[in-house]
C-alpha atoms as a PDB file:
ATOM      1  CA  UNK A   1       0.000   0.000   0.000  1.00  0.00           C
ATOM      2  CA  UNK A   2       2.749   2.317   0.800  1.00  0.00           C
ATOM      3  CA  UNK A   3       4.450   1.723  -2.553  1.00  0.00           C
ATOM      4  CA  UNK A   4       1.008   2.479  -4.520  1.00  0.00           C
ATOM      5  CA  UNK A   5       0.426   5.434  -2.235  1.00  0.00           C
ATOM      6  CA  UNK A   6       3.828   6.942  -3.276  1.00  0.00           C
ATOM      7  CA  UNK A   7       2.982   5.841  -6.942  1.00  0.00           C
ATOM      8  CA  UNK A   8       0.056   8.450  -6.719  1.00  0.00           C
ATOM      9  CA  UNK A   9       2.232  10.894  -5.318  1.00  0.00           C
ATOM     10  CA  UNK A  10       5.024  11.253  -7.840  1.00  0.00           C
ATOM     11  CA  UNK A  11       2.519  12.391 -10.846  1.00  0.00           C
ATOM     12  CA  UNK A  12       2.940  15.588  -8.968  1.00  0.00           C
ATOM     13  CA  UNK A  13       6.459  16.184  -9.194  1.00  0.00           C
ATOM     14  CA  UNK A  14       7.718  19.088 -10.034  1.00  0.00           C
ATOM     15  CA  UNK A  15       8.692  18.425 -13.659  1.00  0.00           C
ATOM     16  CA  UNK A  16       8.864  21.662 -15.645  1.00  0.00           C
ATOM     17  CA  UNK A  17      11.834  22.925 -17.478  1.00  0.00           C
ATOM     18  CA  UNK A  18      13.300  24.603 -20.253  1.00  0.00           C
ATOM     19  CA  UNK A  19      16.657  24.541 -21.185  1.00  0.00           C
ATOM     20  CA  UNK A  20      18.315  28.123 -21.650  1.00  0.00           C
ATOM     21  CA  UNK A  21      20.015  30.926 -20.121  1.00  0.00           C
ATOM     22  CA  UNK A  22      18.306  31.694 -17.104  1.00  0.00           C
ATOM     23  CA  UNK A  23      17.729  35.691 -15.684  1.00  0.00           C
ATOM     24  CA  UNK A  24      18.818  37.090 -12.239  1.00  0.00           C
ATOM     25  CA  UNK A  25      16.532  36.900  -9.562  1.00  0.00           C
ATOM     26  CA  UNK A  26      16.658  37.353  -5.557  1.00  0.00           C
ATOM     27  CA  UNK A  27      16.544  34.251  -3.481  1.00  0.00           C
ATOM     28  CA  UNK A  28      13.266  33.732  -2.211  1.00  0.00           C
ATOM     29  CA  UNK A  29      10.006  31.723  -2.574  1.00  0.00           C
ATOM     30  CA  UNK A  30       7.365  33.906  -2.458  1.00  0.00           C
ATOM     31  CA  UNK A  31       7.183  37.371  -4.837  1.00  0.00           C
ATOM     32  CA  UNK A  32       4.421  39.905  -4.731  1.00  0.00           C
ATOM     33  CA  UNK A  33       2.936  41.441  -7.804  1.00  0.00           C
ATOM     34  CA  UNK A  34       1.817  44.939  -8.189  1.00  0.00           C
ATOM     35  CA  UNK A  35       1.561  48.322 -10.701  1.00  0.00           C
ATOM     36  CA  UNK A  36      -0.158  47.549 -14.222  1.00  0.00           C
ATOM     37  CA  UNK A  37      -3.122  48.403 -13.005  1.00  0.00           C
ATOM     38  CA  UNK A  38      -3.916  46.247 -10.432  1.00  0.00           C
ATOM     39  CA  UNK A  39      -5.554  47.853  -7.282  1.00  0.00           C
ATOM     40  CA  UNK A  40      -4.361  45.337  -4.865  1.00  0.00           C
ATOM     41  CA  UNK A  41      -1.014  43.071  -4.702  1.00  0.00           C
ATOM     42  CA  UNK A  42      -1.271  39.198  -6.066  1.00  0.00           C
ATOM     43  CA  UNK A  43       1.425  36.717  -4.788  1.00  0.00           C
ATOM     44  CA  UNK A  44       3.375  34.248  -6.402  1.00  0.00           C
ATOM     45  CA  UNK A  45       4.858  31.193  -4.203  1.00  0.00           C
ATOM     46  CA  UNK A  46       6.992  28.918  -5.773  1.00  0.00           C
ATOM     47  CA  UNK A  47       6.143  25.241  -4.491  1.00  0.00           C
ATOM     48  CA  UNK A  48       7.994  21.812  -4.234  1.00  0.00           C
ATOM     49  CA  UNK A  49       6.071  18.601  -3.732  1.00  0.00           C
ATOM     50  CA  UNK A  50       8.281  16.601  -1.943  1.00  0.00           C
ATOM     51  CA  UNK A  51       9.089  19.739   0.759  1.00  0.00           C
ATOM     52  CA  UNK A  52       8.006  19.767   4.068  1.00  0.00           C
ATOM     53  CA  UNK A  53       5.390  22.827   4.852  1.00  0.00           C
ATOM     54  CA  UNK A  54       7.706  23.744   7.398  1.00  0.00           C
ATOM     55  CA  UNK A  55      10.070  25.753   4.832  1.00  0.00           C
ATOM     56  CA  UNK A  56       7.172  28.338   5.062  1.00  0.00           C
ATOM     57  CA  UNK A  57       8.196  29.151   8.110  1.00  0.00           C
ATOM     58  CA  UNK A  58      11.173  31.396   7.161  1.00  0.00           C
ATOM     59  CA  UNK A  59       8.450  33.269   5.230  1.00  0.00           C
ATOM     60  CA  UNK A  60       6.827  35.916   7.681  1.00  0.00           C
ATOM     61  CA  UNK A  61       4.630  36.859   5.108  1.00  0.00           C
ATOM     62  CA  UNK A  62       3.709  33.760   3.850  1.00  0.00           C
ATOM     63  CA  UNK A  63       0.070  33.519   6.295  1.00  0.00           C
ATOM     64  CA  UNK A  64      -0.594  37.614   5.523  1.00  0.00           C
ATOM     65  CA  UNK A  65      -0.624  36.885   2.101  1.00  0.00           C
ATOM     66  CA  UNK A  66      -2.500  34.384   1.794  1.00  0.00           C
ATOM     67  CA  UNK A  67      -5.162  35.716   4.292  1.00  0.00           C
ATOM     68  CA  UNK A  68      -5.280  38.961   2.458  1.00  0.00           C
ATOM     69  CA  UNK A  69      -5.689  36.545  -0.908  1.00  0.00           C
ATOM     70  CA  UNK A  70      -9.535  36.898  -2.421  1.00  0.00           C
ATOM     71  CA  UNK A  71      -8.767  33.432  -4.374  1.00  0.00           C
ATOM     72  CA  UNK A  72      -5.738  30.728  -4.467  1.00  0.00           C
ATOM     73  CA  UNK A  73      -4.637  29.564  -7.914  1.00  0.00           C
ATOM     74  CA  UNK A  74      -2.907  26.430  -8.645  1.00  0.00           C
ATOM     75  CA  UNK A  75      -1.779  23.990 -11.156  1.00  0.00           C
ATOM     76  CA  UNK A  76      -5.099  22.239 -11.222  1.00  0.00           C
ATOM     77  CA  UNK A  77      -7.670  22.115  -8.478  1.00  0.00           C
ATOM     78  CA  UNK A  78      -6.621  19.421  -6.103  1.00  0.00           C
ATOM     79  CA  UNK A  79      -9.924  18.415  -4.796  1.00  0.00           C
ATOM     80  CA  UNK A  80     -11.695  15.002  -5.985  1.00  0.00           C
ATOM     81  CA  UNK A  81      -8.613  13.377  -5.079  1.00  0.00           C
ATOM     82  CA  UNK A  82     -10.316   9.747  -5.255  1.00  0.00           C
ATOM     83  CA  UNK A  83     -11.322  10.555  -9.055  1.00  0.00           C
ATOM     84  CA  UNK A  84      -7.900  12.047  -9.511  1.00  0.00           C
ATOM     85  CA  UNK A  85      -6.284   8.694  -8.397  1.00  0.00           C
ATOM     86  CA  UNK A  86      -8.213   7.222 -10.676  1.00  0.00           C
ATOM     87  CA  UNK A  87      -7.477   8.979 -13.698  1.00  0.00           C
ATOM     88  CA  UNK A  88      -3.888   8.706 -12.740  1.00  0.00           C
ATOM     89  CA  UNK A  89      -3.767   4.689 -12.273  1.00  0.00           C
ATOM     90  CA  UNK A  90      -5.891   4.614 -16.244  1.00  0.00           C
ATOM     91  CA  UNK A  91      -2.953   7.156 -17.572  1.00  0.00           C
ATOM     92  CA  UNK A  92       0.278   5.646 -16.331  1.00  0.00           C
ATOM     93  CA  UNK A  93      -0.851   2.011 -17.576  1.00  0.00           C
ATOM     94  CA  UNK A  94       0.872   1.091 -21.302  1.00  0.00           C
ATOM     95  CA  UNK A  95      -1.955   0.872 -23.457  1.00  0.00           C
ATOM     96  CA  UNK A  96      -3.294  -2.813 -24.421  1.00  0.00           C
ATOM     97  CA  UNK A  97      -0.795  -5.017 -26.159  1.00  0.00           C
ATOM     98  CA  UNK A  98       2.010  -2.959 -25.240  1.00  0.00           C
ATOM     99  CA  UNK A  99       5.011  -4.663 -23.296  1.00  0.00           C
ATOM    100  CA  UNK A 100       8.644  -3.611 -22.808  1.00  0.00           C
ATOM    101  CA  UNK A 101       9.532  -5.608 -25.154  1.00  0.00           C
ATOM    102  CA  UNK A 102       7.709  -3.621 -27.552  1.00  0.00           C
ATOM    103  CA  UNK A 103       9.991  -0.772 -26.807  1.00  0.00           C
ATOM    104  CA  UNK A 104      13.479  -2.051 -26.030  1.00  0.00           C
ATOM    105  CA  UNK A 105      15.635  -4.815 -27.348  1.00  0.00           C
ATOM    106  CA  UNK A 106      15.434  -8.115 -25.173  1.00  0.00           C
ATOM    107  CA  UNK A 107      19.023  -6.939 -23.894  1.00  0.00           C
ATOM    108  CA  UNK A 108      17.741  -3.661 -22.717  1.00  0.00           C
ATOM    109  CA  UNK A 109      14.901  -5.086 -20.981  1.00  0.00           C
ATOM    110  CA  UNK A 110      17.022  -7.352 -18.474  1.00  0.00           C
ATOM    111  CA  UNK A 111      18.809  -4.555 -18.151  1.00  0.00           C
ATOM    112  CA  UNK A 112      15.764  -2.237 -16.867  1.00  0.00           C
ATOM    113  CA  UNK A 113      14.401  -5.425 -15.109  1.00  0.00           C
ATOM    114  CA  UNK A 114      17.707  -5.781 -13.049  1.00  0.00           C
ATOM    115  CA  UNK A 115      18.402  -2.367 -12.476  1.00  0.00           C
ATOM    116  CA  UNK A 116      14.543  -1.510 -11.198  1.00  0.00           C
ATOM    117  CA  UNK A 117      14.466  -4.565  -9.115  1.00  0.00           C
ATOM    118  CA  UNK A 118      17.797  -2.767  -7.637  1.00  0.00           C
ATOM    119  CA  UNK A 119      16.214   0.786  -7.278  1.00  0.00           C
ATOM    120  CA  UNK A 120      13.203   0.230  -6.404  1.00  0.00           C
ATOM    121  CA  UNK A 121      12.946  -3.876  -5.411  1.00  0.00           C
ATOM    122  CA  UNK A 122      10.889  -5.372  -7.519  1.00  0.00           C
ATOM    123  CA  UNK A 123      10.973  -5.709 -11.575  1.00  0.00           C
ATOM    124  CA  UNK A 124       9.086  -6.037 -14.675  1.00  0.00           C
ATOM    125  CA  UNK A 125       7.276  -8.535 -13.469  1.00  0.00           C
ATOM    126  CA  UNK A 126       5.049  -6.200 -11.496  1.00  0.00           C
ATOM    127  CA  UNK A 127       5.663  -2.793 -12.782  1.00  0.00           C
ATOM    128  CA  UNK A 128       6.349  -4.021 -16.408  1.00  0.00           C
ATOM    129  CA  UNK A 129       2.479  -2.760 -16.944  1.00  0.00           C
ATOM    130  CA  UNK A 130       3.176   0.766 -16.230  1.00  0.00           C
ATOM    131  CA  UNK A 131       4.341   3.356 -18.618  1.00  0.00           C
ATOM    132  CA  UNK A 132       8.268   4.348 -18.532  1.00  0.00           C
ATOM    133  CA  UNK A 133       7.208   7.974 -17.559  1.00  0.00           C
ATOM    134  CA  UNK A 134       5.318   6.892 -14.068  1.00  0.00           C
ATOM    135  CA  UNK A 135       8.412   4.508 -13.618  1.00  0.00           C
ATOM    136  CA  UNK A 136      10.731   7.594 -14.134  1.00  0.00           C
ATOM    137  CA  UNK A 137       8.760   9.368 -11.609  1.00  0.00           C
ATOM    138  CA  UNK A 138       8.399   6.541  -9.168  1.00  0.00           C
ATOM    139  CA  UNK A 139      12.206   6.404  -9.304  1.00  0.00           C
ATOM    140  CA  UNK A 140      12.730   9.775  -8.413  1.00  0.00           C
ATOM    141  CA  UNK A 141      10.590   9.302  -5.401  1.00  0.00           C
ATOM    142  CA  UNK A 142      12.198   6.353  -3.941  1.00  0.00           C
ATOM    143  CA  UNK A 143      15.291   7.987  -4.590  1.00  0.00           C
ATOM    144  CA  UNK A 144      14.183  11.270  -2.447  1.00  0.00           C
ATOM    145  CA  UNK A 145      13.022   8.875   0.054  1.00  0.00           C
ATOM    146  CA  UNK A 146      16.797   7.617   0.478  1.00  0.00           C
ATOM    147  CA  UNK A 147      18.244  10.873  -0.005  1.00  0.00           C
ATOM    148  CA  UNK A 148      15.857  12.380   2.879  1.00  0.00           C
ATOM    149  CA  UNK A 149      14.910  10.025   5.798  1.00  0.00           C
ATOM    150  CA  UNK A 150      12.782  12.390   7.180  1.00  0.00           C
ATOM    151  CA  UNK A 151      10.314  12.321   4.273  1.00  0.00           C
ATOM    152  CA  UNK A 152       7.506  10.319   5.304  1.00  0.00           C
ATOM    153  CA  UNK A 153       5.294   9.432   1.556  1.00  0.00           C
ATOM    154  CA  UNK A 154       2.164   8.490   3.901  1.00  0.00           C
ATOM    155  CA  UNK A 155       1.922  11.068   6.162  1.00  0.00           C
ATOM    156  CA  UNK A 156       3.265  14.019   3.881  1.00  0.00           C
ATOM    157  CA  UNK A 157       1.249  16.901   2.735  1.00  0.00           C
ATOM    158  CA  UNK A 158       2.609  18.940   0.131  1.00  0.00           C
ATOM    159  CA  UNK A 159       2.900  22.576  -0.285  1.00  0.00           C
ATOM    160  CA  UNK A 160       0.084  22.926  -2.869  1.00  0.00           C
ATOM    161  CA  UNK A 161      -2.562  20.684  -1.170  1.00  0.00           C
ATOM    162  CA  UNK A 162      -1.699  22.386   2.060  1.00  0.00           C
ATOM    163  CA  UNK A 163      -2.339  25.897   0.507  1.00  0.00           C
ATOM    164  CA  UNK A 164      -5.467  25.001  -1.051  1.00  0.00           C
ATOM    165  CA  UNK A 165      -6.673  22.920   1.950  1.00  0.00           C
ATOM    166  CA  UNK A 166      -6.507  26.528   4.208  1.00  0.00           C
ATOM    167  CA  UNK A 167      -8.137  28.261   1.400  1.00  0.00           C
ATOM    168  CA  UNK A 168     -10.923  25.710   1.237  1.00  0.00           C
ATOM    169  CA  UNK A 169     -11.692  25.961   5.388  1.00  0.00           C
ATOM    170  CA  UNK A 170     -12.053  29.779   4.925  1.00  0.00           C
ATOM    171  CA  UNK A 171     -14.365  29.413   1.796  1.00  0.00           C
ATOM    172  CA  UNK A 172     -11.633  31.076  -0.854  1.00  0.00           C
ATOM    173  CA  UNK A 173     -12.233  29.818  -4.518  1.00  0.00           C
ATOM    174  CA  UNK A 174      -9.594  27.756  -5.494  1.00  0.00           C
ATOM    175  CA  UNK A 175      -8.769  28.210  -9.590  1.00  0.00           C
ATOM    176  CA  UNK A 176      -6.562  25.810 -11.866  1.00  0.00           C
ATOM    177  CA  UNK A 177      -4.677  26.913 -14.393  1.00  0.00           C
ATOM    178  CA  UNK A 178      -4.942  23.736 -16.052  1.00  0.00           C
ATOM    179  CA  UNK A 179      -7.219  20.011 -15.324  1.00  0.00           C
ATOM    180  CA  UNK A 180      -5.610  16.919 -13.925  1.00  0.00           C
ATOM    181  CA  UNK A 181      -6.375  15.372 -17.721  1.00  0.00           C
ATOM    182  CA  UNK A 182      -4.029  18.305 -19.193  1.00  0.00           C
ATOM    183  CA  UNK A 183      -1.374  17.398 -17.357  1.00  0.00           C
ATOM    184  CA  UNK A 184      -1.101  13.470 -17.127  1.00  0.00           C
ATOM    185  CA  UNK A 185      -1.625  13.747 -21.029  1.00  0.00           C
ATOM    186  CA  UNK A 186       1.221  15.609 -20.982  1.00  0.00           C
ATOM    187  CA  UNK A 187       3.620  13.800 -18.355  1.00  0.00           C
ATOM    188  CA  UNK A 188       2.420  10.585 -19.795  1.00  0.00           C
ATOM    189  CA  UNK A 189       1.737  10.745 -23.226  1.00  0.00           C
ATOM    190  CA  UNK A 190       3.515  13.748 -24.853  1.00  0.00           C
ATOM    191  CA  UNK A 191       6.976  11.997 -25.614  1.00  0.00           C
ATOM    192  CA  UNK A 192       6.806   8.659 -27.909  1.00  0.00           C
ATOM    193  CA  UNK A 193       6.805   5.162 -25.542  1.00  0.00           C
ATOM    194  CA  UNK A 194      10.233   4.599 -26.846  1.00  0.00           C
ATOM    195  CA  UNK A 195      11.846   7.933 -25.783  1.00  0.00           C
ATOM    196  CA  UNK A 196       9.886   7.345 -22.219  1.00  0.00           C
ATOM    197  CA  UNK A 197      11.291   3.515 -22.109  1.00  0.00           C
ATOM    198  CA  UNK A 198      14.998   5.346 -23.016  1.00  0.00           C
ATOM    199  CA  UNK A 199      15.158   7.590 -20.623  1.00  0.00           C
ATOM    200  CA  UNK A 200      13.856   5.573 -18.138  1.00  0.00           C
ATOM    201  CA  UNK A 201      16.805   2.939 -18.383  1.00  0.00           C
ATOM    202  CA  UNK A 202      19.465   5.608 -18.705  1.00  0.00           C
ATOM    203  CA  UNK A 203      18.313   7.627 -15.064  1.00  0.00           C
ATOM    204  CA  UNK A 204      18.740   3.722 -13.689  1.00  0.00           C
ATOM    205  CA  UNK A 205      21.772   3.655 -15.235  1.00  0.00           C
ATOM    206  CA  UNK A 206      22.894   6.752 -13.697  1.00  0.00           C
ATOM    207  CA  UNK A 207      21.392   6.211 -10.278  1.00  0.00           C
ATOM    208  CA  UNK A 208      24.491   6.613  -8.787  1.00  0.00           C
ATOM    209  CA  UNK A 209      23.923  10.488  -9.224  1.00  0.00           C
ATOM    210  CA  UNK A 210      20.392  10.407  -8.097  1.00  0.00           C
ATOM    211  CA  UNK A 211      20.995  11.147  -4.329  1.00  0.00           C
ATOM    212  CA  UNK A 212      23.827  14.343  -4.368  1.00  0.00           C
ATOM    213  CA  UNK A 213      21.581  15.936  -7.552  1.00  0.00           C
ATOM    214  CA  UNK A 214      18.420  15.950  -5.655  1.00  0.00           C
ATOM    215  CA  UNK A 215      19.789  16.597  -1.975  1.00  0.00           C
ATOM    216  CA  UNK A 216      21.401  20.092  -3.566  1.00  0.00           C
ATOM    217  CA  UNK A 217      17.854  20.521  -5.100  1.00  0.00           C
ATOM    218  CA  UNK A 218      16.338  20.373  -1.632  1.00  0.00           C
ATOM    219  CA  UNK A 219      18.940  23.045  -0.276  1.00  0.00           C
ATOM    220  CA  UNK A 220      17.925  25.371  -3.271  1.00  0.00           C
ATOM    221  CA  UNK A 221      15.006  25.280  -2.685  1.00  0.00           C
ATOM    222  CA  UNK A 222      14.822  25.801   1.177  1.00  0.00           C
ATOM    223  CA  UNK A 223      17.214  28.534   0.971  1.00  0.00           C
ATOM    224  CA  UNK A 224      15.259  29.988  -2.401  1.00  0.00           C
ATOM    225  CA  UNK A 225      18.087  30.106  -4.668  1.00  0.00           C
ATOM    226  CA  UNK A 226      15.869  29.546  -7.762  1.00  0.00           C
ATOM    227  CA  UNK A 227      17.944  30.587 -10.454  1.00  0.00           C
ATOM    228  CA  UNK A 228      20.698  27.976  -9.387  1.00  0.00           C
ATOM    229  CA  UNK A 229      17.469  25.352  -8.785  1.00  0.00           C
ATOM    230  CA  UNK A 230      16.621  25.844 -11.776  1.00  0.00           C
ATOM    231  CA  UNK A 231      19.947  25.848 -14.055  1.00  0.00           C
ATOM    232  CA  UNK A 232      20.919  22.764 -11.708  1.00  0.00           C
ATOM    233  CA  UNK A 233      18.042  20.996 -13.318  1.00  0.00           C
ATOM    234  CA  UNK A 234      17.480  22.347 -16.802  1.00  0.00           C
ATOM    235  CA  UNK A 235      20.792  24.192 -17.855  1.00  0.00           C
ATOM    236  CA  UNK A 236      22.994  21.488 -16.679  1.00  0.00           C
ATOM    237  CA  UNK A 237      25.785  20.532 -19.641  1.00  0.00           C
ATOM    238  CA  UNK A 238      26.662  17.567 -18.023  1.00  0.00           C
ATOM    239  CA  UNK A 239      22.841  15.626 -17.055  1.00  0.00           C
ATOM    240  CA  UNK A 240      23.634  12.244 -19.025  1.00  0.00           C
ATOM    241  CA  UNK A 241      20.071  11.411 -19.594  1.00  0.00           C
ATOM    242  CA  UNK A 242      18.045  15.405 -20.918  1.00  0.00           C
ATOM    243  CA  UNK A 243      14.651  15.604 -21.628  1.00  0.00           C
ATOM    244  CA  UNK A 244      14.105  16.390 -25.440  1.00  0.00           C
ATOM    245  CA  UNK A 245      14.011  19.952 -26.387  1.00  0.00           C
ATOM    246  CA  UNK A 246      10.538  19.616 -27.764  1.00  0.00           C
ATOM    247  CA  UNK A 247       9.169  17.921 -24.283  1.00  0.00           C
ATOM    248  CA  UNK A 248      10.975  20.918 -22.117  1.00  0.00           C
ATOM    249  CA  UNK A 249       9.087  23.388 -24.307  1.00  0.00           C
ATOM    250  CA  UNK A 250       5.663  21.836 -23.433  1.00  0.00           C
ATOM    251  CA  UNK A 251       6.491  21.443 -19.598  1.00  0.00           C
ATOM    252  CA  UNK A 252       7.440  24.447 -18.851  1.00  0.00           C
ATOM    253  CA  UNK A 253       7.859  27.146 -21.362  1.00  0.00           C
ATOM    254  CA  UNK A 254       4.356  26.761 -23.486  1.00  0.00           C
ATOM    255  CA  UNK A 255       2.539  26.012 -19.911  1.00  0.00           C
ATOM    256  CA  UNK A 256       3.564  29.025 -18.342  1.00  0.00           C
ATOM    257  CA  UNK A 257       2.515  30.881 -21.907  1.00  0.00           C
ATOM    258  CA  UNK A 258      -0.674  28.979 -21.551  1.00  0.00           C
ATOM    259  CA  UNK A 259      -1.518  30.429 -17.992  1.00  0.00           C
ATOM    260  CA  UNK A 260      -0.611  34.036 -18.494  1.00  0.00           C
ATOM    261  CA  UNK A 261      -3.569  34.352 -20.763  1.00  0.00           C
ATOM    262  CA  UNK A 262      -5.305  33.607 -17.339  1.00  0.00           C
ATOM    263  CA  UNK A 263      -3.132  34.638 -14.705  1.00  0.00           C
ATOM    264  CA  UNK A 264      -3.255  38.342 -15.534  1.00  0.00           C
ATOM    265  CA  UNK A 265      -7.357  38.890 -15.116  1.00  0.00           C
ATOM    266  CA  UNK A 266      -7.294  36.773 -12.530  1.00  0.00           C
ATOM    267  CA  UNK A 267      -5.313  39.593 -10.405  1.00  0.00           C
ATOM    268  CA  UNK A 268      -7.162  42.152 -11.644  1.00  0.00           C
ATOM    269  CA  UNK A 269     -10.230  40.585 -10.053  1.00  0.00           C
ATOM    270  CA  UNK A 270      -8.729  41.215  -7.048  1.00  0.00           C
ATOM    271  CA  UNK A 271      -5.571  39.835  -5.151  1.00  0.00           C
ATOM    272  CA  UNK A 272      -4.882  36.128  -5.660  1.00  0.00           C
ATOM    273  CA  UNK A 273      -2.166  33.616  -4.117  1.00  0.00           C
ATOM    274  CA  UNK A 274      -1.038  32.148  -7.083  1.00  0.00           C
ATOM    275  CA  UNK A 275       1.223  28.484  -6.147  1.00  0.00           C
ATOM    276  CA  UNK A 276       2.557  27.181  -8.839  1.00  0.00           C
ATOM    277  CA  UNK A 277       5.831  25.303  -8.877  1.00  0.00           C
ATOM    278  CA  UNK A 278       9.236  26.796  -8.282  1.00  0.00           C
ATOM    279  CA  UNK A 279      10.300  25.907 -11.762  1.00  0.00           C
ATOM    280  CA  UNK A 280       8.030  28.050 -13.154  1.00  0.00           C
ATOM    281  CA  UNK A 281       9.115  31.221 -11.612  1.00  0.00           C
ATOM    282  CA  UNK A 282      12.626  31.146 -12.703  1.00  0.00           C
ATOM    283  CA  UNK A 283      14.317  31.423 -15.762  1.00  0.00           C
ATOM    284  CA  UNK A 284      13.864  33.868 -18.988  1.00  0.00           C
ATOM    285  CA  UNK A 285      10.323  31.727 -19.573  1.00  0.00           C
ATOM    286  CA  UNK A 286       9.645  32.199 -15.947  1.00  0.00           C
ATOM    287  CA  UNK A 287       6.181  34.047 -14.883  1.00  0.00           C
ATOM    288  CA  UNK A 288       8.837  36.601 -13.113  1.00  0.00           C
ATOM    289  CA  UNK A 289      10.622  37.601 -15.604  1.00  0.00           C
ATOM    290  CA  UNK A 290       7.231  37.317 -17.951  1.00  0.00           C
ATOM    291  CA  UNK A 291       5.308  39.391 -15.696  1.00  0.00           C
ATOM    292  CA  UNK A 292       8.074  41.911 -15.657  1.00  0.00           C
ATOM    293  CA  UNK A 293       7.843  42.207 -19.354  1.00  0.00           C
ATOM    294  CA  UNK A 294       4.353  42.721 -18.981  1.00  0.00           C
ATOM    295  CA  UNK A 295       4.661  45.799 -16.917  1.00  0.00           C
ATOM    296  CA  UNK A 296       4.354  44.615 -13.520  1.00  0.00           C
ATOM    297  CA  UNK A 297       6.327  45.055 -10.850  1.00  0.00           C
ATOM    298  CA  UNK A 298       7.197  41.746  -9.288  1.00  0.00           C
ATOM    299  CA  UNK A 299       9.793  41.710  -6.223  1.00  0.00           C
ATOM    300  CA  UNK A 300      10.708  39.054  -3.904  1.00  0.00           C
ATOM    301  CA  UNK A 301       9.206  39.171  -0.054  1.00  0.00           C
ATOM    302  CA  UNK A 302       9.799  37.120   2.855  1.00  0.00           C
END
C-alpha cells in the first residue's frame, strides 16, 4: 500500500523545465505582484512537492498573504482526489498489447528489469504494466526517500494541497490553471513510448547520481536560490540522460505561456495567491521575468 500510495504521489512532481540561459533573480520563494493596473497586490509562491510545509516558516509573510488573498490559484484544483487517483492509475498504464519488449531490445529489458528490481525492489514482473514515464517518476521518489529520511510518503502533505486545503476551510475559490487530464496527457503521453522507455533505463543507469543531484535541489530550494534550482536541473551541460528539447518546451515554457492568458485577469479581479511550482518562476520563460515584461512590478518578499 505504501508503494502504490507513493505511486500516486510522484505524478505531482515538479517536472517543468526549459533549457536556456536563465535571468537574475533574488533568493526567495514567495514574490508579490503589483503596478499595471492592479488595485491590490497578487502573490506568487513557488512550491515543491516533496518539501516539508515547514520551509514556510522562514516566510513571515507567507500567512498575511494568503489571508489577504480573495482566491488561491494552482496547477489544477486538487480536490476530488479519489477521481484524480483514478485517472492517474488509467494514464500511467501502457496501453493494451504494449510490453517492454515492444519498446526495447530483449538486452535492454534485463537490463531495466535488473536495475529496477535494484532501485526500487521489484521488476518487470510487477511494474512491467506501467508506462516508462510513471516509472521515471516513481524512481525519483524512492530515490528522495533515500536521499531524505525524514520524508515520510504516507503522512506528507505537500505545499500545494496544504495551501489550497486553508483556502478551502475559509471558503476562498480555489482556480486551476490547467485540469488533472491536461497534465497526465502531458507527463504521460507527450513523448513517444520509446523515448519514455529510453530515458527511463538511462536515469537507472545513472542512479548513482540520483541522491547528491536531488539533496542540492532540496537546499535550493529551502534557501530559495531559484535561479541555481533551476539551471541545476534544466541548464545542466553535463545531465547524461536530458529531456528532449521539444518535451521541455511543453512542460514548462508553453505552460507558463498557456496560464498568463489567465493569470493576468485573474489579479485584476482582485488579489490572488497564485502556487505554482518553483520551476516556473525562474528562468527567462519564468512568470517573473514574464510578468516583468508585462509591466508589472514583481519583487521578492519574505
Amino acid at each position: 500500500m505504501k508503494k502504490i500510495t507513493l505511486l500516486l504521489l510522484t505524478v505531482t512532481l515538479l517536472l517543468a523545465g526549459c533549457a536556456g540561459k536563465a535571468e537574475n533573480i533574488s533568493e526567495s520563494l514567495l514574490w508579490k505582484v503589483t503596478g499595471n493596473g492592479l488595485e491590490s497586490p497578487s502573490y506568487p509562491l513557488g512550491t515543491h512537492h516533496f518539501i516539508s510545509t515547514d520551509v514556510l516558516e522562514s516566510y513571515p509573510s507567507f500567512k498575511k498573504a494568503l489571508s489577504e488573498s480573495s482566491r488561491v490559484v494552482g496547477e489544477m484544483d486538487m480536490e476530488g482526489s479519489a477521481a484524480s487517483q483514478m485517472l492517474i492509475m488509467e494514464y500511467a498504464m501502457l496501453p493494451d498489447g504494449i510490453t517492454y519488449g515492444d519498446l526495447l531490445s530483449e538486452e535492454e529489458c534485463d537490463k531495466l528489469d535488473g536495475l529496477l528490481i535494484e532501485n526500487l525492489g521489484i521488476g518487470l514482473e510487477m511494474y512491467g504494466a506501467f508506462k516508462p514515464a510513471m516509472l521515471t517518476s516513481m524512481y525519483a521518489a524512492f530515490t528522495y526517500m533515500n536521499a531524505d529520511p525524514t520524508f515520510d510518503p504516507m503522512g506528507h502533505e505537500a505545499i500545494d494541497s496544504y495551501i489550497q486545503r486553508i483556502a478551502a476551510t475559509d471558503g476562498k475559490p480555489i482556480v486551476g490553471l490547467e485540469t488533472v487530464t491536461e497534465q497526465l496527457e502531458l507527463l504521460m503521453d507527450f513523448e513517444p513510448l520509446e523515448s519514455q522507455a529510453r530515458l527511463l533505463l538511462c536515469t537507472l543507469e545513472h542512479s548513482d547520481d540520483g541522491v547528491d543531484d536531488l539533496l542540492l535541489q532540496k537546499q535550493l530550494y529551502t534557501e530559495g536560490r531559484l535561479q541555481e534550482l533551476y539551471d541545476q536541473s534544466f541548464n545542466n551541460d553535463d545531465d547524461p540522460c536530458p529531456m528532449s528539447e521539444e518535451f521541455e518546451l511543453a512542460l514548462n515554457k508553453t505552460r507558463n505561456e498557456n496560464w498568463l492568458t489567465l493569470i493576468p485577469s485573474l489579479m485584476a479581479e482582485g488579489p490572488s495567491f497564485i502556487a505554482v511550482g518553483a520551476l516556473h518562476l525562474a528562468g527567462q520563460p519564468g512568470l517573473v521575468n514574464r510578468l516583468r515584461e508585462m509591466g508589472y512590478t514583481v519583487e521578492p518578499i519574505r
